[in-house]
Protein backbone atom coordinates (compact mmCIF):
# COMPACT_ATOMS: atom_id res chain seq x y z
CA UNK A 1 110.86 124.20 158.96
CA UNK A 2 109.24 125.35 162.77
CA UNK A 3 106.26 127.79 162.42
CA UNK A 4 107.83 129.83 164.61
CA UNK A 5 111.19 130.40 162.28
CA UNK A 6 110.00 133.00 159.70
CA UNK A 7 110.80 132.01 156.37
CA UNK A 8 113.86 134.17 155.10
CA UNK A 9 112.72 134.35 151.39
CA UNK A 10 109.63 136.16 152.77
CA UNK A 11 112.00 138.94 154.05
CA UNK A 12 113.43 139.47 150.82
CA UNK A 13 111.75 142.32 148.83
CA UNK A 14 109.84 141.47 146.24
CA UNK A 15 112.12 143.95 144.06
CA UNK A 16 115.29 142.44 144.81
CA UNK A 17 113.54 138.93 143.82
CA UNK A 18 112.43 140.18 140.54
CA UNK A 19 115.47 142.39 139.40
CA UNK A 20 118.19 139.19 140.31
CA UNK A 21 115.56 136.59 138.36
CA UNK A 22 117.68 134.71 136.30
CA UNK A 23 114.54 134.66 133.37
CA UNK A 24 113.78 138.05 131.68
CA UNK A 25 110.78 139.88 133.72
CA UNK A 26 108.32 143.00 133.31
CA UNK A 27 105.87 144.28 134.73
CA UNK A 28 103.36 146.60 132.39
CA UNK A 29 100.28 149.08 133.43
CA UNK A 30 96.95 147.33 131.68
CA UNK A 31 97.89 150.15 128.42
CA UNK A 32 101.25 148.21 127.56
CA UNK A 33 103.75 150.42 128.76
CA UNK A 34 106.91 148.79 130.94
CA UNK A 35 106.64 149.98 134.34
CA UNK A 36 109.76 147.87 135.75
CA UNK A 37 112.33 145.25 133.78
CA UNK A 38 115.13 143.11 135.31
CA UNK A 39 118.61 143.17 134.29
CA UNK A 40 117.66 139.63 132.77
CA UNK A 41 114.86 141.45 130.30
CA UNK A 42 117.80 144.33 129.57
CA UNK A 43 120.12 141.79 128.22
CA UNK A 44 117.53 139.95 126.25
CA UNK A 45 116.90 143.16 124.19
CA UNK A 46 120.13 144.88 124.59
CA UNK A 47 118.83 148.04 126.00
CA UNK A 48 119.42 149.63 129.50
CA UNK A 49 116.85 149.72 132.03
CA UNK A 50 116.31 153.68 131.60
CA UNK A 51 115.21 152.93 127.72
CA UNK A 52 113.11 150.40 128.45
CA UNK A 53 111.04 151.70 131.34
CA UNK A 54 108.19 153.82 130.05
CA UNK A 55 108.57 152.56 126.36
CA UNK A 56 105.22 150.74 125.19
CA UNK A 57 105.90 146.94 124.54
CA UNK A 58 104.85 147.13 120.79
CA UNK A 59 107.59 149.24 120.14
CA UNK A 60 109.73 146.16 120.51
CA UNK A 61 107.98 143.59 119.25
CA UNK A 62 107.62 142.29 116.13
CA UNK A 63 104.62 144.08 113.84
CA UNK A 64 103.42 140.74 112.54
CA UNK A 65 103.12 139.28 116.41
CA UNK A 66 101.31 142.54 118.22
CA UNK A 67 97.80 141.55 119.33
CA UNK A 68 95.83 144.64 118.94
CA UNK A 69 93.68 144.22 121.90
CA UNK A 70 96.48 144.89 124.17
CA UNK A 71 98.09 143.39 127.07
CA UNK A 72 95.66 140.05 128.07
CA UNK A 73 96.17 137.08 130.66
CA UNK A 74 96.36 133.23 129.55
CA UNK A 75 96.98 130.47 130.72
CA UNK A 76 98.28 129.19 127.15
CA UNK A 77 102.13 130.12 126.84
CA UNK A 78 102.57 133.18 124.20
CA UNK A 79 105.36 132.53 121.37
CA UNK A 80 106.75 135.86 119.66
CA UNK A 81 109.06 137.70 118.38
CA UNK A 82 111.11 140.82 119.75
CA UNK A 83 113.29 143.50 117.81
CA UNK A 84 116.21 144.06 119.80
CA UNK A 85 118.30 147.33 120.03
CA UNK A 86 120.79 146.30 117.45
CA UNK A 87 117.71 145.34 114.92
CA UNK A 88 118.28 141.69 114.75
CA UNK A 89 114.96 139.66 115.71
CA UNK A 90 114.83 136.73 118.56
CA UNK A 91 111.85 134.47 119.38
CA UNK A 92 110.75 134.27 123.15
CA UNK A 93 108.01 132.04 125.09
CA UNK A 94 106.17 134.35 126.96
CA UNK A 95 103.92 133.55 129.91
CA UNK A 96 100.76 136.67 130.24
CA UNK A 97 99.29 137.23 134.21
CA UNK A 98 97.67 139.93 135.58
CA UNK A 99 99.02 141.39 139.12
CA UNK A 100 95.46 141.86 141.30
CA UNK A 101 94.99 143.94 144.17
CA UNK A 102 93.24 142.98 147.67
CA UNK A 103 89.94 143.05 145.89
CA UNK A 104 90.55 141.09 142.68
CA UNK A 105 91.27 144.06 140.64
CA UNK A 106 93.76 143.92 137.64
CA UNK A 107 95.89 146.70 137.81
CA UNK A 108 99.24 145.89 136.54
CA UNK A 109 100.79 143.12 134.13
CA UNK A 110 103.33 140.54 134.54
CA UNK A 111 105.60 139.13 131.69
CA UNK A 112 107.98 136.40 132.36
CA UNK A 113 109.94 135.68 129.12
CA UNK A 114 112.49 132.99 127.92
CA UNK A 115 114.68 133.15 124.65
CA UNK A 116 113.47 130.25 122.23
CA UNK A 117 115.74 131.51 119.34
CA UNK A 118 117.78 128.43 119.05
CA UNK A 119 115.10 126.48 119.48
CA UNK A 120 112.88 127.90 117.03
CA UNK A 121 116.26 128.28 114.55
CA UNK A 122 116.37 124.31 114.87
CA UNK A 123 113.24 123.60 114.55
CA UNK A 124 112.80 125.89 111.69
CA UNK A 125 115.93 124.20 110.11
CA UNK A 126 114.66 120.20 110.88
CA UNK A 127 110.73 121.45 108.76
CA UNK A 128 112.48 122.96 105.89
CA UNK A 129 115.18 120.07 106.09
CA UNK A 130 112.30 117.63 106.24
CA UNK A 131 109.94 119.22 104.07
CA UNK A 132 112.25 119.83 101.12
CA UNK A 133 114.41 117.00 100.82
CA UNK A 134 115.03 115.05 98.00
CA UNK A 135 114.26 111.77 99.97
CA UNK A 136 111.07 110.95 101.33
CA UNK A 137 110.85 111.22 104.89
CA UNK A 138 108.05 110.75 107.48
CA UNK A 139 107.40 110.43 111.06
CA UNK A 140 105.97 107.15 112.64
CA UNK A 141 104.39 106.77 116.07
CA UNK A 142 105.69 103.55 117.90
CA UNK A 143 102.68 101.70 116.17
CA UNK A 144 104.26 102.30 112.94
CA UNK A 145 101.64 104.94 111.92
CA UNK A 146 102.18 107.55 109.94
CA UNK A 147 102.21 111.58 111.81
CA UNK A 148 104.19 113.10 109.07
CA UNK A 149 105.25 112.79 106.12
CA UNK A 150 107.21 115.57 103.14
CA UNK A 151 105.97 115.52 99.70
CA UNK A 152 109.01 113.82 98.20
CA UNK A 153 107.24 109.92 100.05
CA UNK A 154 103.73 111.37 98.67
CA UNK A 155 105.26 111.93 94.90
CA UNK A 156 106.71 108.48 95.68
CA UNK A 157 104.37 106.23 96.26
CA UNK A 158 101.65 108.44 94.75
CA UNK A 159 99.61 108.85 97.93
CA UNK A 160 98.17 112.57 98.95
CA UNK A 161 99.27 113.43 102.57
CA UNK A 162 95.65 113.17 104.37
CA UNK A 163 95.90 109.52 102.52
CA UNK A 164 99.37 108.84 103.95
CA UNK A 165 98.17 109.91 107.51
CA UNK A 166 95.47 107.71 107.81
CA UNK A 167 97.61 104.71 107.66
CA UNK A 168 99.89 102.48 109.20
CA UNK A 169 103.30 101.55 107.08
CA UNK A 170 101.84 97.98 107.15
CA UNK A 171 98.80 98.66 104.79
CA UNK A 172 100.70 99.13 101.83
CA UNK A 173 103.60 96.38 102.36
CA UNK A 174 103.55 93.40 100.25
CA UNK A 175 102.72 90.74 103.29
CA UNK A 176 106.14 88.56 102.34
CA UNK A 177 107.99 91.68 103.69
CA UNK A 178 105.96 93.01 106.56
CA UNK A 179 107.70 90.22 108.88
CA UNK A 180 110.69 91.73 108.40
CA UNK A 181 109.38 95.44 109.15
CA UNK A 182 107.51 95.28 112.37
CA UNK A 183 110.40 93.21 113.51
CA UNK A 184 112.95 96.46 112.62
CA UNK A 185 110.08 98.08 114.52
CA UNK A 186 109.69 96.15 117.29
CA UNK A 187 114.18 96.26 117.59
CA UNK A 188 113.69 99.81 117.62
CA UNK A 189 110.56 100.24 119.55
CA UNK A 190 112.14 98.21 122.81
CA UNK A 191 115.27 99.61 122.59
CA UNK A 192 117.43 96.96 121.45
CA UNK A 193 119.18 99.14 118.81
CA UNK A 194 119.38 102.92 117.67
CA UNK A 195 118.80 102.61 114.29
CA UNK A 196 118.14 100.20 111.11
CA UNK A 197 118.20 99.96 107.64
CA UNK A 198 115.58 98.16 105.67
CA UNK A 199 115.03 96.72 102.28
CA UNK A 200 111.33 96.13 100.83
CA UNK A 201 108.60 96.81 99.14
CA UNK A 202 105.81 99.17 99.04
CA UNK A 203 102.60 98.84 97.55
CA UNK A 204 102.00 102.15 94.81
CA UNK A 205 99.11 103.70 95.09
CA UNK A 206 98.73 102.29 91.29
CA UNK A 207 99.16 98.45 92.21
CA UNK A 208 103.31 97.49 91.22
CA UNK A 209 105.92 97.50 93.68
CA UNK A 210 108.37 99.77 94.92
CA UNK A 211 111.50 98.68 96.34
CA UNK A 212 112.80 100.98 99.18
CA UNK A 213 115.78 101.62 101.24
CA UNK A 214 114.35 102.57 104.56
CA UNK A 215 116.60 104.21 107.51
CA UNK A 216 114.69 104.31 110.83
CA UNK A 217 115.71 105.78 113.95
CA UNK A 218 113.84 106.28 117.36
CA UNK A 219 114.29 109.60 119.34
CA UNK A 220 113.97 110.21 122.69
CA UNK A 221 111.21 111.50 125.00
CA UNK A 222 111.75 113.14 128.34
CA UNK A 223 112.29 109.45 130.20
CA UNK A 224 115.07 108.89 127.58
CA UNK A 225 112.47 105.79 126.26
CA UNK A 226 111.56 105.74 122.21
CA UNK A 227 109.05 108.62 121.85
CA UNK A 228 108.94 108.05 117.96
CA UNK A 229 110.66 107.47 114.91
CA UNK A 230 112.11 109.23 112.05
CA UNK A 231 112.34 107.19 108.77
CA UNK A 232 114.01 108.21 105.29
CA UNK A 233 113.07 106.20 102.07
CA UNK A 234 114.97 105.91 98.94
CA UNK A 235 113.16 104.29 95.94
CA UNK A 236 115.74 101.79 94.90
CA UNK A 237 114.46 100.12 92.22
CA UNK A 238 116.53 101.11 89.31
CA UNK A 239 119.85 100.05 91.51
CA UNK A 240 118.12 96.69 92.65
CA UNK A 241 117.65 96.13 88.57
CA UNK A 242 121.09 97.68 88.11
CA UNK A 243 122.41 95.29 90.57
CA UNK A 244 121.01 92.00 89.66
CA UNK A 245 122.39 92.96 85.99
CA UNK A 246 125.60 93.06 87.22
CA UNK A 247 125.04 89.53 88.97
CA UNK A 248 124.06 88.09 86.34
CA UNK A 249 126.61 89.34 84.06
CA UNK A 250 128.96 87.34 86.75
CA UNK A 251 127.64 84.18 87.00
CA UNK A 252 126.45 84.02 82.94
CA UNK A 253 127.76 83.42 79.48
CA UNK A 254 126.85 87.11 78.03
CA UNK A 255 126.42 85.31 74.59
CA UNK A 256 124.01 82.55 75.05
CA UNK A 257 122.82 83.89 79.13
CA UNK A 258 123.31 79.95 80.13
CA UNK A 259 125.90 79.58 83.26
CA UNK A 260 129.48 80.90 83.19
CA UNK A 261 131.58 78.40 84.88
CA UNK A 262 131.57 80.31 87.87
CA UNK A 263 127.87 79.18 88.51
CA UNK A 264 128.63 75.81 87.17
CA UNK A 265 131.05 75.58 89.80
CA UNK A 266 128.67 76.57 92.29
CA UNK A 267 125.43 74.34 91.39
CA UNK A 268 128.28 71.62 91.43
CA UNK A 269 129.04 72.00 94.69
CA UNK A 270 125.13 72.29 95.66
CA UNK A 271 124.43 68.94 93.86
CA UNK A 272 126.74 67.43 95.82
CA UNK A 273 125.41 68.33 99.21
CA UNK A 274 121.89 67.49 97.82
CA UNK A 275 123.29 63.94 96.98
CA UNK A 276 124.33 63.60 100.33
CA UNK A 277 120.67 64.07 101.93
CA UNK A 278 119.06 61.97 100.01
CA UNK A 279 119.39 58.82 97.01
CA UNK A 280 119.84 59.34 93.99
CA UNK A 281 122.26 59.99 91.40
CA UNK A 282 124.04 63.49 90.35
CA UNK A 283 124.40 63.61 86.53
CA UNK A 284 126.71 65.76 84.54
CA UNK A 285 126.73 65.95 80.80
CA UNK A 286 129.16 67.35 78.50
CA UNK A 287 128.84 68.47 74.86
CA UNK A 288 131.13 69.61 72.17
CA UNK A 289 129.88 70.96 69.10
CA UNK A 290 131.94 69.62 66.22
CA UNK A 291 131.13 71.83 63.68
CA UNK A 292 131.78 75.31 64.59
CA UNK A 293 135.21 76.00 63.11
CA UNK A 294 133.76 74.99 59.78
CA UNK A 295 130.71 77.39 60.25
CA UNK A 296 132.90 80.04 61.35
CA UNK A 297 135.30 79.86 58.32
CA UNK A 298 132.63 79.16 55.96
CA UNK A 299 129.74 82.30 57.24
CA UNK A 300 132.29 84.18 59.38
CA UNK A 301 131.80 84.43 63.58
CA UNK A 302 128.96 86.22 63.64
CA UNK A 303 127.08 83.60 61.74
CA UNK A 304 128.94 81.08 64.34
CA UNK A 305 127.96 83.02 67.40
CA UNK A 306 124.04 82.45 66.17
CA UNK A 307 124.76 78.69 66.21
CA UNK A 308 126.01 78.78 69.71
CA UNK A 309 123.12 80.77 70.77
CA UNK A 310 120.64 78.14 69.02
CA UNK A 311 122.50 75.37 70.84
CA UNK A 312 121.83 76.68 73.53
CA UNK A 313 118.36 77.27 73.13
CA UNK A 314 118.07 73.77 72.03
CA UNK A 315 119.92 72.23 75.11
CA UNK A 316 117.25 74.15 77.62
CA UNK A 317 114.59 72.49 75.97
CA UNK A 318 115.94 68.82 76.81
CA UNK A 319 116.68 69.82 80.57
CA UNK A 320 114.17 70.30 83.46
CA UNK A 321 113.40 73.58 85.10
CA UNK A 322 115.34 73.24 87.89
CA UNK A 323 118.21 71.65 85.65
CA UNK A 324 121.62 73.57 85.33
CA UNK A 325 122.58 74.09 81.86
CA UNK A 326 126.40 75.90 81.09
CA UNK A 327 128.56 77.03 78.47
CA UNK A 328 132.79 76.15 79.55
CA UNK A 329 133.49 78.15 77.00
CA UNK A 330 134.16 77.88 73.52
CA UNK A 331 131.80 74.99 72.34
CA UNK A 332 131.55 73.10 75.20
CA UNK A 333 127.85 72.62 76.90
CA UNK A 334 127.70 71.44 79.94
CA UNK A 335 124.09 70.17 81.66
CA UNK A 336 123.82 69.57 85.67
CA UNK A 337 121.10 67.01 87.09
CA UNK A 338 119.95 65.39 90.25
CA UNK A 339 118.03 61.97 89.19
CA UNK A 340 116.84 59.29 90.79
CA UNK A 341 118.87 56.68 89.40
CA UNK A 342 121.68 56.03 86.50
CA UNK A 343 118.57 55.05 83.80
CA UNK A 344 117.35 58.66 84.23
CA UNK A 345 121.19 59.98 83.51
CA UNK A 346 121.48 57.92 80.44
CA UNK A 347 117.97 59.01 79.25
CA UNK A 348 118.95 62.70 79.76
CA UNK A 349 122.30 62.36 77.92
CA UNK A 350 120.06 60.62 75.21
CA UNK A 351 117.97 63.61 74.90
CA UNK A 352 121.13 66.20 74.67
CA UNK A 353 122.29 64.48 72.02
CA UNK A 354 118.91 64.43 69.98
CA UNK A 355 118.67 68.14 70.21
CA UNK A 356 122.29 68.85 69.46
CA UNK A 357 121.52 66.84 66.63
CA UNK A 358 119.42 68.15 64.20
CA UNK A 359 119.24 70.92 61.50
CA UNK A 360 118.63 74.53 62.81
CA UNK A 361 117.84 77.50 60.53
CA UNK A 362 119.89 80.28 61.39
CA UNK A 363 119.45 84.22 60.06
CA UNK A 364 117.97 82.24 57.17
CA UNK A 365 120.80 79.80 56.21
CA UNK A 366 120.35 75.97 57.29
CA UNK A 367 122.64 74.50 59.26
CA UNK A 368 123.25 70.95 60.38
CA UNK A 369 124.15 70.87 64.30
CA UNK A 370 126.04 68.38 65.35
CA UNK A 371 127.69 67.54 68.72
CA UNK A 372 129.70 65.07 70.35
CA UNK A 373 128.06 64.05 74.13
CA UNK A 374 129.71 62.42 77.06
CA UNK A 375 128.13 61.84 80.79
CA UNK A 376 128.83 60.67 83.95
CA UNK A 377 126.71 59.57 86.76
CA UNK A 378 127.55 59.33 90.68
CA UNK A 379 125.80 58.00 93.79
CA UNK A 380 128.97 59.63 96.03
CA UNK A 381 128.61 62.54 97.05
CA UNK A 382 132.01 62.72 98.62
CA UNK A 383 133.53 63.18 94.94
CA UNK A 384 135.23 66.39 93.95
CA UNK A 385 133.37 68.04 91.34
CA UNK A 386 136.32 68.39 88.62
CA UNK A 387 136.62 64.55 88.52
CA UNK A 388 132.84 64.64 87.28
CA UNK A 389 133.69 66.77 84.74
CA UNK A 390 136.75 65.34 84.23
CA UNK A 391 134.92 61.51 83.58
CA UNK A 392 131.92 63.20 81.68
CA UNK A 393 134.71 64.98 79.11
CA UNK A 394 136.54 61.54 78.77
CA UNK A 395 133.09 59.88 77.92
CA UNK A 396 132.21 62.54 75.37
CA UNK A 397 135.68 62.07 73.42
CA UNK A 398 134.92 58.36 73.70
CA UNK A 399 131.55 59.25 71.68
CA UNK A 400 133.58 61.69 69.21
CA UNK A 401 136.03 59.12 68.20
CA UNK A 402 132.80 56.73 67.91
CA UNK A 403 131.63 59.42 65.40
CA UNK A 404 134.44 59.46 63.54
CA UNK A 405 135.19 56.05 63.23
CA UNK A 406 131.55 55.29 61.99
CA UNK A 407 132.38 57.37 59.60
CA UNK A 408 135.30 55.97 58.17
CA UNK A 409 137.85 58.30 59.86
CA UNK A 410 136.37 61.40 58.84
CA UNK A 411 135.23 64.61 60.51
């Protein structure tokens, strides 16, 4: 703009400027009393300009928020609360100056004033939501360190708040999960994604681990980048234990706890494809107690159920750790191995047969266990499973009618 074009705003009067301000104004004498209020300020309180003029501000504001010593200047933003006509309460942000004459002199007040009620409402709403909830929550800088936290985390991992705050989420994760968490941090951190869910431990301030569902989002700052986070926690321990009951229950016998034949299926399957990097020999045995029927009808099925249970505990102590030992069903056993060579096969369906071959003591009566075992042995690891099983069952009823013809016939 020329120097020589006056500027038209500094034509307008100053009372025209302040009355068609689109924020609430007033202007006070240095005792508190309004000398002049916009339209803007009217509608705030609900009161007409006549009411308002020449009342003292105190009379509308809250009692809890009037400073005694009056009307004072800051440079610090003011939040209150005002009473308006109707009764009902509304917070405002209030910025304090003093109006000065040639000389420096205060001699009026100025109050410019915006309505934070919503603001204030949600905010009041996101601490109580945060504070009482029945999961733990906290705030995290982008660091991962702690700036908040409700008591429901504290109770949790039995930390006091000041503890909490002086630490990073890192200090009390067990270090075989903390790859996974600064990576969900670093995902949200850079942008990459909103929001993710986590599962892993925490350290108690006692020593054992917690497992915890963790749901982490960023929010915003003013340039729209990841200011911070908000993260819930659920202590999921009791579902986790819950859970891997129920997969067990799947894949096991719920009598003896060996493999169901879904899992024998399964370790089939990954025998195979371990054959197939690497020699060796896959080896599956199968064994057929021949003496529960007689048991049963002799000391009933409970009685019978006992034996099952010790043959299985005797079959896991002629396997390896990392051997696969299954009931089919019934009385049929069947054990899984990867060996190096057909020797090893035959020396493990020697020991099956020892231990399914002795005399057990069970809930006090003695009882001879006796089985019929059958094995195959395979270099190929292109065969399907059921033919293993299919050879190993024909080589155990081989050995059963060996049995019985040893024996003259009999059972």
């Amino acid at each position: 703009m020329s120097p020589s074009v006056p500027n038209f705003a500094a034509g307008v009067p100053w009372q025209r400027v302040f009355d068609q301000a689109a924020s609430a104004m007033a202007i006070l004498d240095l005792q508190g009393r309004y000398l002049h209020v916009n339209e803007a300020m009217c509608r705030m309180l609900g009161y007409r300009r006549e009411e308002l003029e020449g009342l003292d501000y105190r009379a509308v504001t809250h009692p809890d928020d009037i400073d005694p010593e009056g009307p004072m200047e800051s440079p610090d933003l003011l939040e209150k609360r005002y009473i308006r006509s109707d009764g009902s309460v509304i917070w405002a942000l209030v910025a304090r100056s003093f109006i000065r004459d040639s000389h420096g002199r205060a001699i009026h007040f100025l109050s410019q004033i915006q309505d934070i009620t919503r603001r204030r409402e949600a905010e009041l709403l996101w601490q109580r939501s945060f504070a009482n909830a029945p999961i733990g929550m906290a705030l995290l800088d982008l660091k991962g360190a702690w700036t908040a936290v409700n008591d429901t985390l504290c109770t949790m991992l039995g930390y006091t708040r000041e503890e909490m705050l002086s630490m990073s989420f890192t200090d009390i994760t067990y270090e075989e999960d903390d790859e996974q968490g600064m990576a969900a941090l670093a995902e949200l951190v850079e942008g990459h994604v909103d929001s993710v869910n986590v599962e892993k431990r925490y350290r108690h301030k006692q020593g054992h681990p917690i497992w915890i569902l963790i749901r982490a989002t960023t929010v915003p700052g003013a340039d729209g980048t990841p200011a911070y986070v908000v993260s819930q926690y659920e202590d999921i321990g009791e579902q986790r234990l819950v859970d891997a009951r129920l997969a067990h229950l799947a894949l096991h016998d719920p009598l003896t706890g060996l493999a169901n034949r879904a899992l024998l299926s399964d370790r089939l399957d990954h025998g195979l494809q371990q054959l197939a990097r690497g020699d060796g020999v896959l080896a599956v045995v199968l064994a057929d107690l021949d003496q529960l029927k007689p048991v049963n009808d002799r000391f009933g099925h409970a009685l019978g159920d006992q034996l099952l249970i010790a043959a299985a505990r005797e079959l896991q102590l002629a396997v390896r750790a990392g051997d696969t030992v299954a009931r089919m069903g019934g009385d049929e056993f069947v054990v899984v191995s990867l060996l190096p060579d057909e020797d090893a096969a035959r020396a493990l369906r020697d020991r099956v047969e020892r231990h399914l071959n002795t005399d057990v003591t069970v809930h006090g009566v003695r009882i001879r266990l006796r089985a019929s075992v059958g094995y195959t042995a395979t270099p190929d690891p292109a065969i399907a499973p059921d033919m293993l099983l299919h050879a190993a069952d024909r080589d155990m009823y081989a050995s059963k009618r060996r049995r019985r013809e040893s024996h003259g016939g009999g059972r």
